[in-house]
N, C-alpha and C. Protein backbone atom coordinates (compact mmCIF):
# COMPACT_ATOMS: atom_id res chain seq x y z
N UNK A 1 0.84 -1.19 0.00
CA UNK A 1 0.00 0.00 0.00
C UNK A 1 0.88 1.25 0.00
N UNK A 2 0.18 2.29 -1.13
CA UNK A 2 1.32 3.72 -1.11
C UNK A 2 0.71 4.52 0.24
N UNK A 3 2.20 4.86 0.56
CA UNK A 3 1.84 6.01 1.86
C UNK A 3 0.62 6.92 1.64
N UNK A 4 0.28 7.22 2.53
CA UNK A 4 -0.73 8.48 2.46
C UNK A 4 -0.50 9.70 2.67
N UNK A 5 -1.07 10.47 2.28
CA UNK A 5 -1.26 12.02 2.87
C UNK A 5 -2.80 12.44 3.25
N UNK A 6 -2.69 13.84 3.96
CA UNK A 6 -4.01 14.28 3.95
C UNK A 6 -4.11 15.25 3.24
N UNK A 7 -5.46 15.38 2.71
CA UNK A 7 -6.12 16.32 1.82
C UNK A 7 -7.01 16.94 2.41
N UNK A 8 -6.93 18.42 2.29
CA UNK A 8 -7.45 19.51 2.93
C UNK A 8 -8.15 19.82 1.95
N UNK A 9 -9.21 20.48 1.50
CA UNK A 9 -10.32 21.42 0.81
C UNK A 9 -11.03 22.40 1.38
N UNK A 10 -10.59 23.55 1.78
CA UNK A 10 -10.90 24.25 2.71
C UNK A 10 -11.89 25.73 1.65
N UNK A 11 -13.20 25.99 1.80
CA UNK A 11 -13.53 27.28 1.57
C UNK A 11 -13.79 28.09 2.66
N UNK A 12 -14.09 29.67 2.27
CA UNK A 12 -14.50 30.36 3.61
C UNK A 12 -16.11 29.74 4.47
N UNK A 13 -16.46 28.95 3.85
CA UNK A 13 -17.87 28.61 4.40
C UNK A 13 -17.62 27.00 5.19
N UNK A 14 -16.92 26.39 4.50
CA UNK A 14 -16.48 25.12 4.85
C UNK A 14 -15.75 24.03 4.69
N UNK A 15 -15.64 23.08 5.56
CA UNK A 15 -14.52 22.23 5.68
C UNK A 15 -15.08 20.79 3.97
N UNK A 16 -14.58 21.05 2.77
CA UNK A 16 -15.30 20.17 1.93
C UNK A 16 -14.60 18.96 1.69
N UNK A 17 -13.08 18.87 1.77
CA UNK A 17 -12.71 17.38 2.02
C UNK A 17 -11.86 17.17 3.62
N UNK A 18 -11.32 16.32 3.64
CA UNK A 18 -10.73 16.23 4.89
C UNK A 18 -10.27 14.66 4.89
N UNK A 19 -9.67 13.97 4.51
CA UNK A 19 -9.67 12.75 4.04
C UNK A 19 -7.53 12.18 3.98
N UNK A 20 -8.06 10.84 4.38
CA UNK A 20 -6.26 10.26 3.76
C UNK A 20 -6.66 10.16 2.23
N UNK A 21 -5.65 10.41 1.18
CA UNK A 21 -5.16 10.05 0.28
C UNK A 21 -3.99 9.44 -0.21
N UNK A 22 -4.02 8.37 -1.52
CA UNK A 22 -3.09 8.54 -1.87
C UNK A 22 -1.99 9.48 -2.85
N UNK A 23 -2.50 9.74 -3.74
CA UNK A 23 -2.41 10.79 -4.85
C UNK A 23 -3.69 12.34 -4.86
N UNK A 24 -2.58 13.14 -5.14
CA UNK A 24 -3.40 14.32 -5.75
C UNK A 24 -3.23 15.19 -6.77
N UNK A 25 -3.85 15.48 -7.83
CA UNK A 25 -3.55 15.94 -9.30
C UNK A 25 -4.24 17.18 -9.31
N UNK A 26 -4.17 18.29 -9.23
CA UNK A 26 -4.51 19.69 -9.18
C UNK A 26 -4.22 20.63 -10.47
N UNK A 27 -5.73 21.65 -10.61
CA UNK A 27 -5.50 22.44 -11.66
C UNK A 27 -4.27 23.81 -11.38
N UNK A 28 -2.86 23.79 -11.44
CA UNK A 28 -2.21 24.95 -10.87
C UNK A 28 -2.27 25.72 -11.66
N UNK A 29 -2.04 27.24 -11.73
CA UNK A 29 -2.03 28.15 -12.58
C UNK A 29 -1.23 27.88 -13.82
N UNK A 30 0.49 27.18 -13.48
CA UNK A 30 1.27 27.31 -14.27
C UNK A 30 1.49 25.92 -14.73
N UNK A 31 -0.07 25.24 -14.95
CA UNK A 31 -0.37 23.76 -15.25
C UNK A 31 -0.52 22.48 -13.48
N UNK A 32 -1.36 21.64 -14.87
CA UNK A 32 -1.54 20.60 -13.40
C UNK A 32 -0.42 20.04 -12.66
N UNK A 33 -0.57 19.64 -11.64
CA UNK A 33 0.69 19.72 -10.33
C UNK A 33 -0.19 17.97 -10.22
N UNK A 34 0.69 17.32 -9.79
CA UNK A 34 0.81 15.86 -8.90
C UNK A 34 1.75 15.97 -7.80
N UNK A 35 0.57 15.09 -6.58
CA UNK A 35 1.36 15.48 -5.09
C UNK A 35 1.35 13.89 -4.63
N UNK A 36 2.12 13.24 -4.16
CA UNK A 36 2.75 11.65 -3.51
C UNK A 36 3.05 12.64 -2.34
N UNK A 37 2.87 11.62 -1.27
CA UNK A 37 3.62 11.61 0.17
C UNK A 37 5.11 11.73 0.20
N UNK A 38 5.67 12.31 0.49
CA UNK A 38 6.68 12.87 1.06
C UNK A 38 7.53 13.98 -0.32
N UNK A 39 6.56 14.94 -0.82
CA UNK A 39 6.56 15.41 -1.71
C UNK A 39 7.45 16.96 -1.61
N UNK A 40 8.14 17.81 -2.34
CA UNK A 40 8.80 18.67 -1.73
C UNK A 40 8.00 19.77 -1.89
N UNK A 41 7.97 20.35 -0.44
CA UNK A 41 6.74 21.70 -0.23
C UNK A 41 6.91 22.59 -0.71
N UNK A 42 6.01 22.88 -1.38
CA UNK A 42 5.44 24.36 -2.68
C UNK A 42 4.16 24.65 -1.92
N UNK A 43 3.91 25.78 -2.56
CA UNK A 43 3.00 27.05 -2.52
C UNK A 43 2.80 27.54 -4.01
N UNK A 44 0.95 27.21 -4.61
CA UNK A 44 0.89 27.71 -5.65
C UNK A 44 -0.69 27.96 -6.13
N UNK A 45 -0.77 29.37 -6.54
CA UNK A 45 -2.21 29.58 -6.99
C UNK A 45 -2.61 27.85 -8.23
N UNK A 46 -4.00 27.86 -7.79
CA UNK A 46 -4.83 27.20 -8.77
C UNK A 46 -5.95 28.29 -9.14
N UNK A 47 -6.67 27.40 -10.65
CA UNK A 47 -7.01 27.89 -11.90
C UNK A 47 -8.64 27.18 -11.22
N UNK A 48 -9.62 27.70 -12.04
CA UNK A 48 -10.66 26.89 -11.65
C UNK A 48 -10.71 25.80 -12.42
N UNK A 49 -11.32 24.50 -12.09
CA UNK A 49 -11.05 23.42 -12.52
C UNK A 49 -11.48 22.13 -11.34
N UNK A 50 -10.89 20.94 -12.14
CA UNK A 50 -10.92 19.28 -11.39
C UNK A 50 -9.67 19.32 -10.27
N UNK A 51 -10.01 18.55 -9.05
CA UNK A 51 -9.03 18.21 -8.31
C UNK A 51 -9.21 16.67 -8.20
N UNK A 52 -8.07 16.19 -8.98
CA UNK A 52 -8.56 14.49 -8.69
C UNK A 52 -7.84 13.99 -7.75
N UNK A 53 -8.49 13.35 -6.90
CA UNK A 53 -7.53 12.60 -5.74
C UNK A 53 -8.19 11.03 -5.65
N UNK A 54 -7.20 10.01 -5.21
CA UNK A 54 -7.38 8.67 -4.79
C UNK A 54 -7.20 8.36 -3.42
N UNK A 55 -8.63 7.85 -3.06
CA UNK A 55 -8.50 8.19 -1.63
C UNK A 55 -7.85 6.81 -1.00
N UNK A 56 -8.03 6.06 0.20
CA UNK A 56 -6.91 5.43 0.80
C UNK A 56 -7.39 4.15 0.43
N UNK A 57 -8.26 3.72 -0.11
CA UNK A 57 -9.21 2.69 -0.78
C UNK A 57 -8.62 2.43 -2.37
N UNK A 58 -8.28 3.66 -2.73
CA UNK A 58 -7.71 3.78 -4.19
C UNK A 58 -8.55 4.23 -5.28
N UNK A 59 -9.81 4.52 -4.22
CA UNK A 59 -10.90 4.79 -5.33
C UNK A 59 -10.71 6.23 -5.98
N UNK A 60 -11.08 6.52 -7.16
CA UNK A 60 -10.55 7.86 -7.53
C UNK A 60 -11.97 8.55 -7.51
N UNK A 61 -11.47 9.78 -6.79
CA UNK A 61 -12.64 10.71 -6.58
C UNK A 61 -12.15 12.30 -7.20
N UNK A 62 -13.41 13.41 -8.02
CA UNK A 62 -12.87 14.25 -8.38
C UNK A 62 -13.57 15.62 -7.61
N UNK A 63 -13.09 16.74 -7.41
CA UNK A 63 -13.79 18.05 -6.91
C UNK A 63 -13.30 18.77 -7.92
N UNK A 64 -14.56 20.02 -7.74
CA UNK A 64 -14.26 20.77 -8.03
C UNK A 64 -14.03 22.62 -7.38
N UNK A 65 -13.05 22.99 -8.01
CA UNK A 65 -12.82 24.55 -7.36
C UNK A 65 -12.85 25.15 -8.38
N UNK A 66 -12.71 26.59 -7.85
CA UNK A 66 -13.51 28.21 -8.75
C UNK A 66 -11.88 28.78 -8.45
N UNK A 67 -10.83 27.89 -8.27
CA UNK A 67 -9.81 28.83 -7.88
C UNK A 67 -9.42 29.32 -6.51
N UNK A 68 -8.17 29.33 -6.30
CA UNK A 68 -7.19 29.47 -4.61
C UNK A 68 -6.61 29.34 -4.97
N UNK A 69 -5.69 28.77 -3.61
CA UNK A 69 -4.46 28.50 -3.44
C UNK A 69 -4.22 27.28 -2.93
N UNK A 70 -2.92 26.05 -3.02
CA UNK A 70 -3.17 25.12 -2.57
C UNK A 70 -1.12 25.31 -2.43
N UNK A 71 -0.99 24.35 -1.23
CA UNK A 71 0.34 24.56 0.16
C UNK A 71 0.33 22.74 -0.32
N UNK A 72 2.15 22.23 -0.60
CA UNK A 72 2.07 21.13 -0.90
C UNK A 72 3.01 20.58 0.38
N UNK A 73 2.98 19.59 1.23
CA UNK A 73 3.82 19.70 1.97
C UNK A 73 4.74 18.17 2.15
N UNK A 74 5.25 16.79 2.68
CA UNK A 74 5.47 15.83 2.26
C UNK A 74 4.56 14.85 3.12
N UNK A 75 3.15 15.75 3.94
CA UNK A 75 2.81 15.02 4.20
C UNK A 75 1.00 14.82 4.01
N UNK A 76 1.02 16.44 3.64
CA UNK A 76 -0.57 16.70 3.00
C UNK A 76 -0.38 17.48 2.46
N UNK A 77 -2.27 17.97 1.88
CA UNK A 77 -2.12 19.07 0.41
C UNK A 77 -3.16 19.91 0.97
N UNK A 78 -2.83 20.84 1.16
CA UNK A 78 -4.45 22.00 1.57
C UNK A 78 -4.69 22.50 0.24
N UNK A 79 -6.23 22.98 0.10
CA UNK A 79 -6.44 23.56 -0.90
C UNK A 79 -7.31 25.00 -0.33
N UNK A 80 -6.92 26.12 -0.35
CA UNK A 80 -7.59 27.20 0.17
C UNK A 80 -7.99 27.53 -1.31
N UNK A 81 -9.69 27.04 -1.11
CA UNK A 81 -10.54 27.36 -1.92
C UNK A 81 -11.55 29.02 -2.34
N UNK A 82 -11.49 29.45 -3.47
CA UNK A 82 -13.13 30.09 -3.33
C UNK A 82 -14.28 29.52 -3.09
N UNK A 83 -14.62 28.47 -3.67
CA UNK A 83 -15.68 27.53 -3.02
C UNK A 83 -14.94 26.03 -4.12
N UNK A 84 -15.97 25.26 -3.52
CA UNK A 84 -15.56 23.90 -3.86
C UNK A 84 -16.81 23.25 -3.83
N UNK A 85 -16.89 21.76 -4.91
CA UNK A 85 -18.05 20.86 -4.87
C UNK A 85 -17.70 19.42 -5.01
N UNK A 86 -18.15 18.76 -4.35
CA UNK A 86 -17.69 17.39 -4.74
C UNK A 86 -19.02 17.22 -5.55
N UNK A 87 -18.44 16.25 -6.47
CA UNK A 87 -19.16 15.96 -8.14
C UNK A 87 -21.12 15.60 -7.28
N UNK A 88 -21.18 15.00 -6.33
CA UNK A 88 -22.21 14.74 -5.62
C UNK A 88 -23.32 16.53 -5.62
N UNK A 89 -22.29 17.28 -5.48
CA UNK A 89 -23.72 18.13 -4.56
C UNK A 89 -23.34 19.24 -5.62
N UNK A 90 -23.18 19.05 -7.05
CA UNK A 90 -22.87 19.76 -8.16
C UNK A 90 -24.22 19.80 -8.52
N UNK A 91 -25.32 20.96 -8.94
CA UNK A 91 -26.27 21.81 -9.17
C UNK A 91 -26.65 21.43 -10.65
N UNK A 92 -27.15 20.77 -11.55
CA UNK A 92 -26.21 20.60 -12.94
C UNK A 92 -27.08 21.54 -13.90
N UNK A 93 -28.35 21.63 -13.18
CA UNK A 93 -29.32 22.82 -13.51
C UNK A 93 -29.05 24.15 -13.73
N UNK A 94 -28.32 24.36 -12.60
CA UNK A 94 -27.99 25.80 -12.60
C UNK A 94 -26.60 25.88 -13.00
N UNK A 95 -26.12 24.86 -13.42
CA UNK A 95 -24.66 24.89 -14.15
C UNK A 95 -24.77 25.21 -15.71
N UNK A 96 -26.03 24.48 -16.21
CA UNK A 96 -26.06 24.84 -17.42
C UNK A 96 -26.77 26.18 -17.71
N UNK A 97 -27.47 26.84 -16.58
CA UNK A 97 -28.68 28.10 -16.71
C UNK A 97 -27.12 28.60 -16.60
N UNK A 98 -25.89 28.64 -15.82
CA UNK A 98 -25.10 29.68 -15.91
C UNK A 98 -24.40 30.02 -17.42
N UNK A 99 -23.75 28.54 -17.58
CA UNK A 99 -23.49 28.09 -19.35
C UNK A 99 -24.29 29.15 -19.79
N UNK A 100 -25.17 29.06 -20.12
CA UNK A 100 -26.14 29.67 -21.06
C UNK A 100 -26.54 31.29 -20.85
N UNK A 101 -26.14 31.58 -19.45
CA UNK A 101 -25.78 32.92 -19.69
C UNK A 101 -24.67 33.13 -20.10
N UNK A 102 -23.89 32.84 -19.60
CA UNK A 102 -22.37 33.29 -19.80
C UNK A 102 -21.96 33.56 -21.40
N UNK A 103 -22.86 32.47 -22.20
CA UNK A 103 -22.80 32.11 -23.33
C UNK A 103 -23.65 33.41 -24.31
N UNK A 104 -24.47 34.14 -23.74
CA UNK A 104 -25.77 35.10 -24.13
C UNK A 104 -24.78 36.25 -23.89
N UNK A 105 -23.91 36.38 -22.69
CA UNK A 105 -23.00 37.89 -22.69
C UNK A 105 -21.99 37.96 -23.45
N UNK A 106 -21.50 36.70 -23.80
CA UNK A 106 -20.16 36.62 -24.89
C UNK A 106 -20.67 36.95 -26.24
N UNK A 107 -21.85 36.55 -26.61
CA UNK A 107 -22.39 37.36 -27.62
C UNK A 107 -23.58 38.44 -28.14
N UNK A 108 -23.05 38.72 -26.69
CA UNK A 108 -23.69 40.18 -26.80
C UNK A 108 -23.60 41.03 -27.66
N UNK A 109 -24.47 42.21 -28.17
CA UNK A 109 -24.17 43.13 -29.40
C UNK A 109 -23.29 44.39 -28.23
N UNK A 110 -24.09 44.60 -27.17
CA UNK A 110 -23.90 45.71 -26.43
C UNK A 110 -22.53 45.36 -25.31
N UNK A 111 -21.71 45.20 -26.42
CA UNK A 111 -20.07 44.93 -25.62
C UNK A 111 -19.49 45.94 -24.68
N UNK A 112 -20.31 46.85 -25.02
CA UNK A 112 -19.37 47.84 -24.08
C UNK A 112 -20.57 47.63 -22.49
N UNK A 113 -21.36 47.06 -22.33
CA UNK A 113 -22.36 46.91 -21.23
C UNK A 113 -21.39 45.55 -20.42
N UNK A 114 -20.67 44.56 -21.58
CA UNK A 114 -20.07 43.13 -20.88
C UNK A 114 -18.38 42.99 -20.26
N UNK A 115 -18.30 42.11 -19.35
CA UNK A 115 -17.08 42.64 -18.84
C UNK A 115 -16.82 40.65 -19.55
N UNK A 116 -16.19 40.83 -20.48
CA UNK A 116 -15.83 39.59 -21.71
C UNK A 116 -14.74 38.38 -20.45
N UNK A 117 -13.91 39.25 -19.66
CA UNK A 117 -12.95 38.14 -18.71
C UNK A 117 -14.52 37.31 -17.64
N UNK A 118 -14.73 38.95 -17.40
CA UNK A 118 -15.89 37.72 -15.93
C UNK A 118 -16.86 36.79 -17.08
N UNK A 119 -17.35 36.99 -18.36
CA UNK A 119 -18.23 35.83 -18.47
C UNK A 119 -17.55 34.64 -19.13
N UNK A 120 -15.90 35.23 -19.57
CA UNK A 120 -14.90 33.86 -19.79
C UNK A 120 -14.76 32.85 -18.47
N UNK A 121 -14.42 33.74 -17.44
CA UNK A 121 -14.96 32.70 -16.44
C UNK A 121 -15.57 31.86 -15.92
N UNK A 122 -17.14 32.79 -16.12
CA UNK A 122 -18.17 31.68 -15.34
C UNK A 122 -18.40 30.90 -16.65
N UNK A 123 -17.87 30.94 -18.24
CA UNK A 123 -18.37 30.06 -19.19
C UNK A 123 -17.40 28.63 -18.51
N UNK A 124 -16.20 29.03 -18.41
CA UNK A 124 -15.30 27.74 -18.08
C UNK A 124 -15.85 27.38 -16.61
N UNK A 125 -15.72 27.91 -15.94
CA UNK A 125 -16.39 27.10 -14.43
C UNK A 125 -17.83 26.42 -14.80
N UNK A 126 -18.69 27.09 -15.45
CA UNK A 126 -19.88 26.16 -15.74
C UNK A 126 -19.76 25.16 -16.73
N UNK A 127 -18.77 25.09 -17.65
CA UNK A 127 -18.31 23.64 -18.03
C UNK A 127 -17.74 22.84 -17.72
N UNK A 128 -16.67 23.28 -16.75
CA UNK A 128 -16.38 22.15 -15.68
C UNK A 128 -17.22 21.70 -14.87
N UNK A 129 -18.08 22.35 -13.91
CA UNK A 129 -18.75 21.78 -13.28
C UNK A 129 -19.68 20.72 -14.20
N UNK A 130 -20.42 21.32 -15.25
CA UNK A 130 -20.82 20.10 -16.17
C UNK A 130 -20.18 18.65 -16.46
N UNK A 131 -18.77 18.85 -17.02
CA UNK A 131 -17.94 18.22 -17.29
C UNK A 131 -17.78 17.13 -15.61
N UNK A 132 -17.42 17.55 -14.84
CA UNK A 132 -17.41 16.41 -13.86
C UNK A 132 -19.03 15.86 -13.50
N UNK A 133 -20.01 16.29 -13.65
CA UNK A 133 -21.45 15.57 -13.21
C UNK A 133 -21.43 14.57 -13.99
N UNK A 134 -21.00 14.91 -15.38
CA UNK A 134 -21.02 13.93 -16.47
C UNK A 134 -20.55 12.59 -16.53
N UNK A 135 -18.85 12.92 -15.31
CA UNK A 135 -18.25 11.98 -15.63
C UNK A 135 -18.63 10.66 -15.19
N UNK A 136 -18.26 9.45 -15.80
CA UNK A 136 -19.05 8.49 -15.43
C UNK A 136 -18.41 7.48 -14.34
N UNK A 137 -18.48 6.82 -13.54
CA UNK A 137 -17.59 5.83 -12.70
C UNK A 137 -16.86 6.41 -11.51
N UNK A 138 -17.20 7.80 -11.14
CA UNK A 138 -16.60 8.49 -10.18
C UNK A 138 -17.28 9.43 -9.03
């Protein structure tokens, strides 16, 4: 059995993972990061996106974040979240009502009314969140 670590998922509202793992694969700003136990400690913004981790079972489980920061250390991984969802309590309704705005301001006529980065955003966060409800076996 591979060593473990713990995995932190921390937003300002709440504690969303808290768990041994074995592996953790994170969206980092300057690309995805992989974290093993006894790993050498970094400090690095993440992108919004999947956090896949295998928990001590080996089963692979995925979350998702809107973006933070995540502290790598050799013996756990915090993730200081904006918010976070595990694929379970993902909205998929209001993931696609966001899609579909986000999608209505990008082609907007009245560009100078749209701020084009914030609805690049919520277009990619509401396809990720899609994108993991979807996924199948996890």
């Amino acid at each position: 059995m591979a060593q473990l670590l713990k995995l932190e998922v921390v937003t300002p509202e709440k504690n969303v993972i808290s768990e041994d793992v074995e592996i953790v694969m994170a969206p980092g700003t300057l690309g995805e990061f992989g974290v093993l136990s006894g790993h050498t400690p970094f400090l690095t913004s993440i992108k919004p996106g999947k956090i896949y981790y295998q928990d001590a079972n080996g089963k692979e489980k995925i979350v998702f974040v809107s973006g933070g920061f995540a502290e790598a250390l050799p013996d756990r991984v915090t993730v200081l979240a904006e918010s976070a969802e595990r694929r379970r309590d993902i909205d998929v309704d209001r993931a696609r009502a966001a899609l579909d705005r986000a999608e209505k301001r990008l082609a907007s006529d009245k560009a100078e009314d749209v701020n084009f980065d914030r609805a690049k955003a919520a277009l990619h966060r509401a396809i990720e969140r899609i994108k993991i409800f979807e996924t199948k076996g996890l």
